[in-house]
C-alpha atoms as a PDB file:
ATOM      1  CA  UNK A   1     104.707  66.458 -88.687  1.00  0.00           C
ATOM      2  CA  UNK A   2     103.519  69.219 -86.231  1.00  0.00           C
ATOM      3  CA  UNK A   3      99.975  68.489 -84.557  1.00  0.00           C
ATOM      4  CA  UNK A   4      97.221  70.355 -85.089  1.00  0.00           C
ATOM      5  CA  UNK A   5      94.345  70.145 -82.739  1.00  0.00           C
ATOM      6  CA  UNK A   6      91.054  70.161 -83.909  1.00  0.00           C
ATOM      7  CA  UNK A   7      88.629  72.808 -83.382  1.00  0.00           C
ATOM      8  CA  UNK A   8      85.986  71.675 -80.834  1.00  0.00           C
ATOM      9  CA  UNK A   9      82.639  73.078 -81.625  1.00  0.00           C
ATOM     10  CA  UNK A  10      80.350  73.365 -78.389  1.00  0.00           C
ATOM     11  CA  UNK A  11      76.593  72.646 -78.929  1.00  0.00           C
ATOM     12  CA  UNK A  12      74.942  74.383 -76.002  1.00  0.00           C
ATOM     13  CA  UNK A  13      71.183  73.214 -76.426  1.00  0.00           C
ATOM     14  CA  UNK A  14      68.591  71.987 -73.262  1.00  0.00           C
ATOM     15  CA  UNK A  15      67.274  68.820 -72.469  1.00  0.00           C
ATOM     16  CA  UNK A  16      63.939  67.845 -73.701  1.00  0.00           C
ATOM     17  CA  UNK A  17      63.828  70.666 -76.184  1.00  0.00           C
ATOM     18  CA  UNK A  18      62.465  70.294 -79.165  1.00  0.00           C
ATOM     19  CA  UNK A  19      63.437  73.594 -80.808  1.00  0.00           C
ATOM     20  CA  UNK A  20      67.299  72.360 -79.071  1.00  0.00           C
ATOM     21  CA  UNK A  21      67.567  69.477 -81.151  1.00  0.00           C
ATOM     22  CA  UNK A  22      66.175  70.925 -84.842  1.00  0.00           C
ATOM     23  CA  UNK A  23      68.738  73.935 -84.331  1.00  0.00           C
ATOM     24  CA  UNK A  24      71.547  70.917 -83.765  1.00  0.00           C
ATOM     25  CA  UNK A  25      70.384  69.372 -86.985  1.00  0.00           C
ATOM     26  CA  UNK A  26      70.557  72.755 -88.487  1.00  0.00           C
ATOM     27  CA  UNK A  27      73.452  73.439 -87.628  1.00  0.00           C
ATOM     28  CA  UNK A  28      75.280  70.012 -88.618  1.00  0.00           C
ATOM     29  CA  UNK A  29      73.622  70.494 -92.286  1.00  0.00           C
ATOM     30  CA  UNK A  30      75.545  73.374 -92.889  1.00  0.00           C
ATOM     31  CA  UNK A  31      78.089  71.695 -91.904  1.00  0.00           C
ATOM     32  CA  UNK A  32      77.537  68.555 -94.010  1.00  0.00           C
ATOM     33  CA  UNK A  33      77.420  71.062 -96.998  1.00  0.00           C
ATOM     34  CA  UNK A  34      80.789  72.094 -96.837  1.00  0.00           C
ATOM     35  CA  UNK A  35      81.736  68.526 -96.453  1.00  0.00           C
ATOM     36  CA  UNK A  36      82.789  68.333 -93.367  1.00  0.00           C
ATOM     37  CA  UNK A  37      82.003  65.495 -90.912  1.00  0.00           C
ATOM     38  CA  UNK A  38      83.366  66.181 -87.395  1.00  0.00           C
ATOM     39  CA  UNK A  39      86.274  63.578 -86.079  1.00  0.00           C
ATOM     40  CA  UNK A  40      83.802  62.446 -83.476  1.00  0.00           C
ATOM     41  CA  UNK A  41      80.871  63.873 -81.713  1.00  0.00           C
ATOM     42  CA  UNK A  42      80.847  63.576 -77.824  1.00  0.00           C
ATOM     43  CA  UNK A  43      77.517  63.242 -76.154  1.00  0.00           C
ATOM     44  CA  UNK A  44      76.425  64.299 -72.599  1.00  0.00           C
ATOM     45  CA  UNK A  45      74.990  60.295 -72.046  1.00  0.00           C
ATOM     46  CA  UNK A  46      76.718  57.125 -71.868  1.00  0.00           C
ATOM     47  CA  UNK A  47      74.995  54.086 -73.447  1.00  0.00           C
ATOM     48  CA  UNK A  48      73.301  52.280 -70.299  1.00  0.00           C
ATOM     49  CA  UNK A  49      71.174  55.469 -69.004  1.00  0.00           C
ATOM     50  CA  UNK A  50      70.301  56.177 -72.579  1.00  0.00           C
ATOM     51  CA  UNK A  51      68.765  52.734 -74.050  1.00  0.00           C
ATOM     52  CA  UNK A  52      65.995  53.419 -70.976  1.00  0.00           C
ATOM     53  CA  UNK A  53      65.212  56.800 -72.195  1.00  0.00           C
ATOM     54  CA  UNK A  54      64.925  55.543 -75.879  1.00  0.00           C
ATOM     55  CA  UNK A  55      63.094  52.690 -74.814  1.00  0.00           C
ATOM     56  CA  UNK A  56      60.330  55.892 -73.871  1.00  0.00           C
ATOM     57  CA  UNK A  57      60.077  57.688 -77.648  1.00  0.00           C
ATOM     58  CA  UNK A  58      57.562  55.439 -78.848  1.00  0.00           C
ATOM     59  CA  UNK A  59      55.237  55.598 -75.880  1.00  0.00           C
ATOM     60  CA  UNK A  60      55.867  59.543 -75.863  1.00  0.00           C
ATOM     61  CA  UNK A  61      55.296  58.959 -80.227  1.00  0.00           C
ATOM     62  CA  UNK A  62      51.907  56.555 -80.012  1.00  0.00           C
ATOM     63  CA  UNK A  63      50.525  58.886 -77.288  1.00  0.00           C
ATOM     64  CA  UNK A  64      50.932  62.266 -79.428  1.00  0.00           C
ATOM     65  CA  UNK A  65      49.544  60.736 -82.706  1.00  0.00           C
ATOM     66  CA  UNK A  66      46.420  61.932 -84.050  1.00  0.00           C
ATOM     67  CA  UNK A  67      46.122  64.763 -80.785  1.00  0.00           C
ATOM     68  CA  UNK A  68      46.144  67.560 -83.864  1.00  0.00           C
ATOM     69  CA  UNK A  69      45.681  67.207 -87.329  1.00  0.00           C
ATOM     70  CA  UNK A  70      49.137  67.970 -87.973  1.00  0.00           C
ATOM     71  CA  UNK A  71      50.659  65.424 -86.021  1.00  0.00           C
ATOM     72  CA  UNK A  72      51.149  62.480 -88.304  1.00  0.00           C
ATOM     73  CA  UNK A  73      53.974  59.381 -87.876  1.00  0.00           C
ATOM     74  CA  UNK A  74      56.525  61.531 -89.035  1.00  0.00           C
ATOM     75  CA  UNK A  75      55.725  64.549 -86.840  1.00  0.00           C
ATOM     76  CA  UNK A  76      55.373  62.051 -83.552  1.00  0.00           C
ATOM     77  CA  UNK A  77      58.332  60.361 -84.208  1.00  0.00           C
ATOM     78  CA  UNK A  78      60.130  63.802 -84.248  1.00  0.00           C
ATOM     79  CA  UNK A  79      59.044  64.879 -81.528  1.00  0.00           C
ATOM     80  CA  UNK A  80      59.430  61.884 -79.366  1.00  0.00           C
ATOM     81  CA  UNK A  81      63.474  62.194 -80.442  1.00  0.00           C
ATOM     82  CA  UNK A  82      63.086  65.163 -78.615  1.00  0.00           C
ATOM     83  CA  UNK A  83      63.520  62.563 -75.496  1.00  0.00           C
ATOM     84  CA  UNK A  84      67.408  62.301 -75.072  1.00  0.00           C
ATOM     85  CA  UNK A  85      68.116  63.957 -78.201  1.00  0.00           C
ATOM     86  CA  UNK A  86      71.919  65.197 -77.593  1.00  0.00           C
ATOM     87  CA  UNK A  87      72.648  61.509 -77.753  1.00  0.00           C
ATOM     88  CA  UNK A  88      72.059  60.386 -81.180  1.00  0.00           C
ATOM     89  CA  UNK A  89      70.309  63.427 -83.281  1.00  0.00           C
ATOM     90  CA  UNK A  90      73.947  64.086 -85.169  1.00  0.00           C
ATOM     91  CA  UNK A  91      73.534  60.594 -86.915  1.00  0.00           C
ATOM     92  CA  UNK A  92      70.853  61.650 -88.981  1.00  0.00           C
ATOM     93  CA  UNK A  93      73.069  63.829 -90.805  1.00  0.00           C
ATOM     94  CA  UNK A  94      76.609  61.938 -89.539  1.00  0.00           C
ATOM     95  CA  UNK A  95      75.310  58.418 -89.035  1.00  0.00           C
ATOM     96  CA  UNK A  96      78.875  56.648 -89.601  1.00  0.00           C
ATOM     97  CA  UNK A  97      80.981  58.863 -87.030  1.00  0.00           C
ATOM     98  CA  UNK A  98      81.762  57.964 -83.994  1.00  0.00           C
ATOM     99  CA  UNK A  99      80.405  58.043 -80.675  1.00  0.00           C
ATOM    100  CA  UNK A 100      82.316  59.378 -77.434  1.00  0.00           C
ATOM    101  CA  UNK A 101      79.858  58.709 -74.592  1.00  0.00           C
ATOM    102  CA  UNK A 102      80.889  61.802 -72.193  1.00  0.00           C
ATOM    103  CA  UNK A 103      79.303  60.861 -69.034  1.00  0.00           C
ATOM    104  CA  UNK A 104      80.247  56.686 -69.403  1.00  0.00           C
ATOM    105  CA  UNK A 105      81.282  55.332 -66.040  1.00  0.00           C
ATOM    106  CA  UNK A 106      80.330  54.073 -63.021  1.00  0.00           C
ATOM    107  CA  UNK A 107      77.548  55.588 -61.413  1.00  0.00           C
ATOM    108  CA  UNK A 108      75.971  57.361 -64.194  1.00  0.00           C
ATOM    109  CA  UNK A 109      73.521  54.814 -65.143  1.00  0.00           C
ATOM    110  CA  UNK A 110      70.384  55.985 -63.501  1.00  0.00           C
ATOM    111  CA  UNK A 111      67.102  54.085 -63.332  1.00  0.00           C
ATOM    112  CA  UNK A 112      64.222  53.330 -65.767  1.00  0.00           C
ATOM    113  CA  UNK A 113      61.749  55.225 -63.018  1.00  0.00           C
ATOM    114  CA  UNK A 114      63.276  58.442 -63.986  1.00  0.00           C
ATOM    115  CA  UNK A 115      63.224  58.175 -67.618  1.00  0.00           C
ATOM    116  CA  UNK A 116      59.806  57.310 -67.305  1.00  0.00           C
ATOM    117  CA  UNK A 117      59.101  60.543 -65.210  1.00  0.00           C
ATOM    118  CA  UNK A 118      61.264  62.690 -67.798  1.00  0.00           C
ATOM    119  CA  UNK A 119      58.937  61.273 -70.364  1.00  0.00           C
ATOM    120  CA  UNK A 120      55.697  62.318 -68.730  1.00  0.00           C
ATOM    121  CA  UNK A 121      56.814  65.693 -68.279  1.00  0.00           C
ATOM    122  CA  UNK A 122      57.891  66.075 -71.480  1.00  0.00           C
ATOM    123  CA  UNK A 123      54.425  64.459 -72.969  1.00  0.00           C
ATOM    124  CA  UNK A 124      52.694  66.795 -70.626  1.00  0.00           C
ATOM    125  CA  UNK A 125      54.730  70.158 -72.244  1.00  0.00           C
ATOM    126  CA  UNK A 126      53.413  68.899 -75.555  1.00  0.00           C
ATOM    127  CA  UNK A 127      49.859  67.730 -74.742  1.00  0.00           C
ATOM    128  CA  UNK A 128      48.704  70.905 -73.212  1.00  0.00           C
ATOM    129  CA  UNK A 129      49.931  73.315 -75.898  1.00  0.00           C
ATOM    130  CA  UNK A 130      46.985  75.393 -76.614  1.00  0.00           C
ATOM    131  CA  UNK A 131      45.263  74.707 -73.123  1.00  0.00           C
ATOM    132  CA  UNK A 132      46.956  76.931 -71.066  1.00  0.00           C
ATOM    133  CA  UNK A 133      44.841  80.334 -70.974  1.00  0.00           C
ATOM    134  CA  UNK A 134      45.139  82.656 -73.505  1.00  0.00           C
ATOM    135  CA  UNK A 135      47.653  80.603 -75.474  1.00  0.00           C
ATOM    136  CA  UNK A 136      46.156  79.680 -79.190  1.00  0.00           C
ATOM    137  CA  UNK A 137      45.873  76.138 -80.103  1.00  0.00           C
ATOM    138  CA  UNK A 138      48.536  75.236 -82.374  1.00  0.00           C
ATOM    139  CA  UNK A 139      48.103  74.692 -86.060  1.00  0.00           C
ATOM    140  CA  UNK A 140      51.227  73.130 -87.109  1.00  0.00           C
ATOM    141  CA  UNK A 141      54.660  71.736 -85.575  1.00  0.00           C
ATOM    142  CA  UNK A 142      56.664  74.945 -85.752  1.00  0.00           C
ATOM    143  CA  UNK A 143      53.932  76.572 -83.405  1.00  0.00           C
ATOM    144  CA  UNK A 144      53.617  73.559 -81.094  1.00  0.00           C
ATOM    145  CA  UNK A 145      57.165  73.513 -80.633  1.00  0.00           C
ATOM    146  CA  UNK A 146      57.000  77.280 -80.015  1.00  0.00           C
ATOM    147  CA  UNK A 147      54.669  77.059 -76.821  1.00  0.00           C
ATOM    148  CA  UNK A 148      56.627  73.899 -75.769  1.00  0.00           C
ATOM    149  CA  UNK A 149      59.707  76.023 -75.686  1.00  0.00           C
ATOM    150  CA  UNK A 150      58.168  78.741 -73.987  1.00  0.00           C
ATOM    151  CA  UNK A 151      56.395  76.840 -71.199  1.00  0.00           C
ATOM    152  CA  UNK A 152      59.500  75.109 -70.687  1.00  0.00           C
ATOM    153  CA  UNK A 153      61.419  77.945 -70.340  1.00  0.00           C
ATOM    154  CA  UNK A 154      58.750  79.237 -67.507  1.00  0.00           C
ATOM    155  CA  UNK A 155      58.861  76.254 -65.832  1.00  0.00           C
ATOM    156  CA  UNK A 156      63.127  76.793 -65.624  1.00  0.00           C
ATOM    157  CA  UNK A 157      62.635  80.484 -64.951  1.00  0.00           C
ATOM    158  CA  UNK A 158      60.511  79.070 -61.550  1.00  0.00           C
ATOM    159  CA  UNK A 159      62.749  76.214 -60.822  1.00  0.00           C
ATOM    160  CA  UNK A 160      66.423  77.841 -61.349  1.00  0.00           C
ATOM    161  CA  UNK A 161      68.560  76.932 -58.691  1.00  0.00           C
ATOM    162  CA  UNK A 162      71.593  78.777 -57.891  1.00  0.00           C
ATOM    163  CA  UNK A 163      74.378  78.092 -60.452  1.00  0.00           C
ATOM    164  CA  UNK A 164      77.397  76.152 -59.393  1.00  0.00           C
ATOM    165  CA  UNK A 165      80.031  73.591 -61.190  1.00  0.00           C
ATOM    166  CA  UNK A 166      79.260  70.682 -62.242  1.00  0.00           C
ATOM    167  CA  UNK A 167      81.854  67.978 -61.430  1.00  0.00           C
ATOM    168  CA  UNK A 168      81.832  66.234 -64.705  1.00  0.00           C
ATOM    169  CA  UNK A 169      83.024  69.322 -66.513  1.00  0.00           C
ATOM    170  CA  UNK A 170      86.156  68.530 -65.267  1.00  0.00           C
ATOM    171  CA  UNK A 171      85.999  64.567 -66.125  1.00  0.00           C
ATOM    172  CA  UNK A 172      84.372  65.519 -69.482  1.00  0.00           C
ATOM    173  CA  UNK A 173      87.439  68.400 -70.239  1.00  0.00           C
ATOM    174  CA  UNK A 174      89.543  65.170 -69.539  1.00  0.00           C
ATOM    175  CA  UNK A 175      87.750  62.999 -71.619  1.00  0.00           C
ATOM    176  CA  UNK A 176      88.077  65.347 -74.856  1.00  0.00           C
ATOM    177  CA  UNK A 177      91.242  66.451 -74.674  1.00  0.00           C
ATOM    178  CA  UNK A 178      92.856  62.747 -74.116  1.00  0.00           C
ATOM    179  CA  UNK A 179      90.958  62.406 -77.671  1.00  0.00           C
ATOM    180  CA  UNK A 180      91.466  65.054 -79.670  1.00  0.00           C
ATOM    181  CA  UNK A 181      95.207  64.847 -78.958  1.00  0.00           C
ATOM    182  CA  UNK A 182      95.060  61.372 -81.121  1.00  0.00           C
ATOM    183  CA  UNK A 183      93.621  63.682 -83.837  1.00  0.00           C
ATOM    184  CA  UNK A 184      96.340  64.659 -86.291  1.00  0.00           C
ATOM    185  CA  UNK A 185      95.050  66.088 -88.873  1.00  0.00           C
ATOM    186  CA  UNK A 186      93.141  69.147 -87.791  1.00  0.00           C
ATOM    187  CA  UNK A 187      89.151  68.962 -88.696  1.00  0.00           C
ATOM    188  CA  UNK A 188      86.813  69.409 -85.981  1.00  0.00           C
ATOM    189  CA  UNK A 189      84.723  67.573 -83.064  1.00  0.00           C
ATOM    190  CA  UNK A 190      81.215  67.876 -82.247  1.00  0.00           C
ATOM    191  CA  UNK A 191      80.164  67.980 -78.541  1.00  0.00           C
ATOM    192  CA  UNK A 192      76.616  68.193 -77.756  1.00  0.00           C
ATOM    193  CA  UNK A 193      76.302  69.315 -73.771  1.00  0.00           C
ATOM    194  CA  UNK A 194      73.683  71.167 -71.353  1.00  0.00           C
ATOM    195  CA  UNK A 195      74.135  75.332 -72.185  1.00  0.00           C
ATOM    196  CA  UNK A 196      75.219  75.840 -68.794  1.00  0.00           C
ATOM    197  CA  UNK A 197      77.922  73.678 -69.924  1.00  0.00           C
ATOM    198  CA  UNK A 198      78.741  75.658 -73.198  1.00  0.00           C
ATOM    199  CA  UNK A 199      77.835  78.925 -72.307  1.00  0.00           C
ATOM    200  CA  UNK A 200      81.274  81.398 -72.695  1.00  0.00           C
ATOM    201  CA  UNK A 201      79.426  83.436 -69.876  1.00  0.00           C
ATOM    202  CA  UNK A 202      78.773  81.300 -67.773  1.00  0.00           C
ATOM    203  CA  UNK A 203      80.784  80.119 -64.567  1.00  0.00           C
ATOM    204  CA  UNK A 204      84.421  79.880 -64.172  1.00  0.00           C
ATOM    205  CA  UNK A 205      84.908  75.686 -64.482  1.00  0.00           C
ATOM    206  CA  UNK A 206      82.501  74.982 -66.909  1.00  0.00           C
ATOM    207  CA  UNK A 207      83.644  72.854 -69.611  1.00  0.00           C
ATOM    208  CA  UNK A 208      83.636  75.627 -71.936  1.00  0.00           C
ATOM    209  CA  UNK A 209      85.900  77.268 -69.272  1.00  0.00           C
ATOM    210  CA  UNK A 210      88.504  74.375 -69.250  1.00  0.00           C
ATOM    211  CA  UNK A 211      88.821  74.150 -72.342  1.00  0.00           C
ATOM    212  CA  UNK A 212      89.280  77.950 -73.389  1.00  0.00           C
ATOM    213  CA  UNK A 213      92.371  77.502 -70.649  1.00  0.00           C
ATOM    214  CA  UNK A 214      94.070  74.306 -72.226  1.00  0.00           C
ATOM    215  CA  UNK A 215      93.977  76.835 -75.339  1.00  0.00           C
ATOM    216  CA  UNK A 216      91.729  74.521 -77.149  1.00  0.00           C
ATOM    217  CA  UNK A 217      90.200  75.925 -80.058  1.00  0.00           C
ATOM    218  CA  UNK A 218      86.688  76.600 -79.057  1.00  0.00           C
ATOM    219  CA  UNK A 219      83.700  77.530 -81.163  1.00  0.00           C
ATOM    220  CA  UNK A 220      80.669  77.546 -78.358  1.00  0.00           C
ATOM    221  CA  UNK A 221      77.131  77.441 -80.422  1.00  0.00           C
ATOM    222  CA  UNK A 222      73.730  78.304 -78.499  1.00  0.00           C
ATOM    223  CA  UNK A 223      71.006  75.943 -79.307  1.00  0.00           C
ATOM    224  CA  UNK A 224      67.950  76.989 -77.164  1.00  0.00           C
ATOM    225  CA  UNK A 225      65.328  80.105 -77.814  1.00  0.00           C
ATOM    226  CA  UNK A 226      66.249  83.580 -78.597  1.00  0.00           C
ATOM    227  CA  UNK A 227      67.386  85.904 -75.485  1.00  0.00           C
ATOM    228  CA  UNK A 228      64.132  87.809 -76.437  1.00  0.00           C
ATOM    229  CA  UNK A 229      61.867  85.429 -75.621  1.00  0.00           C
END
């Protein structure tokens, strides 16, 4: 039987984002509607370095409740998913598939002082929607997350560093390929990485990069706001 690789389908989204991870869960719902779950999904997190940012959604949920009207339990508990998201947002719609933990290995673990930083920042994006001047104060989710995204975007705009390659593009490219040549039968993979990451445009290296060259079948898919914002 000849092998046919599976497509891999490149979720470009941005951490933190909250507009990032509904356009992921989008996305996989069409997906789910033609019946088609992906072979695996492979996440930019491995398992230590995530349980202390998840350990931070319900502090990031408590704090939010009740802040506007429209901000009930389920609303805060969305949100605070926004914290880490990439890592396990596909099992709402693919809960039994499996897991391929991009960046697991030594050294990647990080500490529970940053994931308690990340938090802040992220509860501070969504507390002062409607404070800034001139902005209106939100009257339901969609618009929260709106000004979110925006004053995130602002803050990268400030903050953007010169581009260069990531190292673990290289050990992730590894990582995918070694398992989506035990795939037989075709179907497709998920991988849910930083845009930089995904982006067709973007440096020579990225992952997207390596594996356009190992004449993967690559379907890159932008996550984050509109080029016009």
């Amino acid at each position: 039987m000849n092998h046919v690789p599976p497509q891999i389908v490149l979720f470009g989204g941005f951490h933190n984002d909250p507009g990032s991870r509904r356009e992921f869960w989008r996305q996989l719902r069409r997906r789910e509607a033609l019946h088609a779950a992906p072979e695996f999904v492979g996440v930019e997190w491995n398992p230590v370095l995530f349980a202390k940012y998840d350990a931070c959604r319900k502090r990031i949920a408590d704090e939010l409740l009740g802040k506007w009207d429209f901000l009930g339990e389920r609303e805060c508990d969305e949100l605070s998913k926004t914290f880490a998201w990439e890592a396990d947002a596909y099992q709402e719609v693919f809960p039994s598939v499996e897991r391929v933990w991009l960046d697991d290995g030594p050294g990647r673990e990080g500490d529970s002082g940053t994931a308690r930083e990340f938090a802040d920042t992220l509860l501070e994006d969504l507390r002062v929607a409607g404070e800034a001047e001139g902005a209106p104060v939100p009257r339901s989710l969609d618009e929260l997350i709106d000004q979110v995204r925006l004053r995130q975007k602002r803050r990268k705009d400030r903050e953007r560093a010169p581009p260069s390659i990531d190292e673990r593009d290289l050990w992730w490219f590894d990582k995918i390929r070694k398992r989506a040549s035990t795939l037989q039968g075709g179907g497709w993979v998920a991988i849910v990485v930083g845009w930089a990451h995904a982006n067709p445009k973007g440096l020579p290296g990225n992952l997207y990069d390596q594996l356009n060259s190992a004449e993967m079948k690559v379907d890159p898919i932008y996550l984050g706001l509109p080029h016009n914002y």
